[in-house]
C-alpha atoms as a PDB file:
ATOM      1  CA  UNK A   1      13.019   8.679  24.670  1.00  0.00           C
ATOM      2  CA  UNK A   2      13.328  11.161  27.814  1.00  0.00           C
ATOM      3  CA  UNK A   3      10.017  13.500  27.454  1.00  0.00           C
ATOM      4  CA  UNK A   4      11.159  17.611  28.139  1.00  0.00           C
ATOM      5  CA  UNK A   5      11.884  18.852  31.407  1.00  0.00           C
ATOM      6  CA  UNK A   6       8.430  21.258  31.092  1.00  0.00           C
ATOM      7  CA  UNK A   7       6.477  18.038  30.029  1.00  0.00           C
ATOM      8  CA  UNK A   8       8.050  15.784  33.403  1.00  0.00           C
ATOM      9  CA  UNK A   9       7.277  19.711  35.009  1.00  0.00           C
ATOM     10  CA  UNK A  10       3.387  19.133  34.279  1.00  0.00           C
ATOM     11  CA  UNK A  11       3.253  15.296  34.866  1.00  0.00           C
ATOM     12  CA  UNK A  12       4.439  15.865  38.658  1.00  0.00           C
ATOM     13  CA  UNK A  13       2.362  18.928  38.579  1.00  0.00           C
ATOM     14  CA  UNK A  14      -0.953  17.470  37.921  1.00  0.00           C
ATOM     15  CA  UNK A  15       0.627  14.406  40.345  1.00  0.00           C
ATOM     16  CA  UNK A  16       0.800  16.787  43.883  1.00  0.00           C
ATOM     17  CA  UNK A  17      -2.610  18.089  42.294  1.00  0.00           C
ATOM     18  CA  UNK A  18      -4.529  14.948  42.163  1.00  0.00           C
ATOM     19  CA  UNK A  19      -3.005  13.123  45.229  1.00  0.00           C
ATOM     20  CA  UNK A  20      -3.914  16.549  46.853  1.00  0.00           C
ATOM     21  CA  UNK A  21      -7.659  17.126  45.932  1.00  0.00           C
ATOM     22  CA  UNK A  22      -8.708  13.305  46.332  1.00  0.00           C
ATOM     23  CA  UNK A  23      -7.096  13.839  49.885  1.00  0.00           C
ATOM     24  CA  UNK A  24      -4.510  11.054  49.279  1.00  0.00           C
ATOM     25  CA  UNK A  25      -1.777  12.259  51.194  1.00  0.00           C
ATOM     26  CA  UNK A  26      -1.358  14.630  53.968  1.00  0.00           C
ATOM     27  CA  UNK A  27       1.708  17.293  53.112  1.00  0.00           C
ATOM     28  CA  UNK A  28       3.585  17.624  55.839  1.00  0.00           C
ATOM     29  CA  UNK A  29       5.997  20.067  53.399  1.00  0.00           C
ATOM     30  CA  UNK A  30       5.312  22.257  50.969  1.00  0.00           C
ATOM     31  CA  UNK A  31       3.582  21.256  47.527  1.00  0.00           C
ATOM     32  CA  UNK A  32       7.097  22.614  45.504  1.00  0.00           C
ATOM     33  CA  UNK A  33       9.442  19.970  47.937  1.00  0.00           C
ATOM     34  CA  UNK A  34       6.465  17.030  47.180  1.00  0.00           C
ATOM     35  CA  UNK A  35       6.667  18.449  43.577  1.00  0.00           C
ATOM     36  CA  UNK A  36      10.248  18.400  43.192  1.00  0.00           C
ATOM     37  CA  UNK A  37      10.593  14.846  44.330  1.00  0.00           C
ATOM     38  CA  UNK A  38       7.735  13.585  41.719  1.00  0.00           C
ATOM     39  CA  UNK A  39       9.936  15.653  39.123  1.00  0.00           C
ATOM     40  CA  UNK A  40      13.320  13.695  40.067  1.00  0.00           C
ATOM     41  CA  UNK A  41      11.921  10.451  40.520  1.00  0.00           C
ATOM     42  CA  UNK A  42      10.034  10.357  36.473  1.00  0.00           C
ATOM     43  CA  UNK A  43      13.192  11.920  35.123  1.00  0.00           C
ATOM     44  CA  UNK A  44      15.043   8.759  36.892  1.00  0.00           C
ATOM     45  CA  UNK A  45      12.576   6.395  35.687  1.00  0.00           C
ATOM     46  CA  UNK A  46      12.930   8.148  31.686  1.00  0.00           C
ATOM     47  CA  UNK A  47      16.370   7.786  31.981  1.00  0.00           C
ATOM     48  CA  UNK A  48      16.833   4.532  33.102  1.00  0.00           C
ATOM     49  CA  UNK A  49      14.571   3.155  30.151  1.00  0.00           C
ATOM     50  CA  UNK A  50      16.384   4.932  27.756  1.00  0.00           C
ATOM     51  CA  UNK A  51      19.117   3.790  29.101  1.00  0.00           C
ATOM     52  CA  UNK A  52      18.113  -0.078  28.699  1.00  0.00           C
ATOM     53  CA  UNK A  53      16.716   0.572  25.376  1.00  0.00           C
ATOM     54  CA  UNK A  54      19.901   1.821  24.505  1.00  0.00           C
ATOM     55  CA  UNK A  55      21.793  -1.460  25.976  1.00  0.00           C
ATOM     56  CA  UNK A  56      19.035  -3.915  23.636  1.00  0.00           C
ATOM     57  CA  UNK A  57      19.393  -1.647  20.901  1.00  0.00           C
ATOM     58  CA  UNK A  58      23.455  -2.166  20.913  1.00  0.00           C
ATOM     59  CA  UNK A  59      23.385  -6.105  21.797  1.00  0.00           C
ATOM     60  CA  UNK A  60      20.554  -6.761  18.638  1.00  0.00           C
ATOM     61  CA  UNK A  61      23.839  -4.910  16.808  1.00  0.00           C
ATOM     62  CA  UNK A  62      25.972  -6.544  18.207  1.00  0.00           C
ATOM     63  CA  UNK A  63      24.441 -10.011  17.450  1.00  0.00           C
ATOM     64  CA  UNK A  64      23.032  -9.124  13.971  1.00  0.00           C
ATOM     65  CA  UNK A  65      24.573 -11.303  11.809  1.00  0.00           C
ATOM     66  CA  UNK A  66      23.074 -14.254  14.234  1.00  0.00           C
ATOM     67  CA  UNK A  67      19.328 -12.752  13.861  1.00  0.00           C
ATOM     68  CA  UNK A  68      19.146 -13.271  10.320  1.00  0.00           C
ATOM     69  CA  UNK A  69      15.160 -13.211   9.276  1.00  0.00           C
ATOM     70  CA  UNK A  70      14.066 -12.086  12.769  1.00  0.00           C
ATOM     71  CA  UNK A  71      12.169  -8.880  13.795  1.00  0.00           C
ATOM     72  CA  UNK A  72      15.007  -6.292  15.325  1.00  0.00           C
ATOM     73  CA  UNK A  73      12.021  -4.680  16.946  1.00  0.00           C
ATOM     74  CA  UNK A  74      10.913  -7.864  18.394  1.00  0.00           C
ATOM     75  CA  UNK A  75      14.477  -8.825  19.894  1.00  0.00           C
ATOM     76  CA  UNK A  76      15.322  -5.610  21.081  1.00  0.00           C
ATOM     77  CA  UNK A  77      12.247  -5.402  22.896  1.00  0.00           C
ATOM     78  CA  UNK A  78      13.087  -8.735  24.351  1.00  0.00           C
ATOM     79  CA  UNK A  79      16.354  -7.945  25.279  1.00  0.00           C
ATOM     80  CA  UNK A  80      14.896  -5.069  26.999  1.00  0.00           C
ATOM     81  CA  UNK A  81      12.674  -7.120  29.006  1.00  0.00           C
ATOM     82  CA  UNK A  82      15.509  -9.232  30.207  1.00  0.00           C
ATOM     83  CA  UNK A  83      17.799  -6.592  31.292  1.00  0.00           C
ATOM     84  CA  UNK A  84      14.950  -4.960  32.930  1.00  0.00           C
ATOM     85  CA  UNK A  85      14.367  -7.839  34.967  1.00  0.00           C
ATOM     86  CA  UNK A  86      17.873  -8.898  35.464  1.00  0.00           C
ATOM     87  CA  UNK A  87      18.238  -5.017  36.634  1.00  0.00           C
ATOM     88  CA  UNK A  88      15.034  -4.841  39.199  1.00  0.00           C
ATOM     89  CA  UNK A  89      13.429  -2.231  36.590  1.00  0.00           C
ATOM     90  CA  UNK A  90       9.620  -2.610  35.921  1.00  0.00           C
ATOM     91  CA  UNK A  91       8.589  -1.485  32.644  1.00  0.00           C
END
């Protein structure tokens, strides 16, 4: 599931905030750019799970009658493993 815009808004809000008081960076830009780039990169990351759960979630269907007296849940998440790995994507 791909959390709101406004909740991705705060996440990369309180990101600039922390990196900024604990002196973890030095902002060459301004804290919107910095924030901006937090913003895109989580709503990449959202979308690219959904996106694989969405993949395992159609092959379990697609392979249903074979997984007779197994745990959907349990192969989906699985399959969602795999395809993360096969696709470079750490969950």
């Amino acid at each position: 599931m791909i959390p709101s815009e406004s909740y991705l808004g705060r996440i990369a809000d309180t990101l600039v905030a922390e990196l900024l008081k604990n002196d973890l960076v030095d902002l060459t830009g301004d804290r919107a750019t910095l924030r901006e780039r937090f913003f895109a990169v989580l709503r990449k990351n959202f979308s690219e799970d959904a996106e694989l759960e969405r993949d395992a979630e159609a092959f379990a269907n697609e392979h249903r009658r074979e997984m007779i007296g197994m745990d959907t849940s349990k192969v989906v998440a699985l399959v969602k493993q795999r395809l993360a790995k096969e696709r470079g994507f750490i969950l």
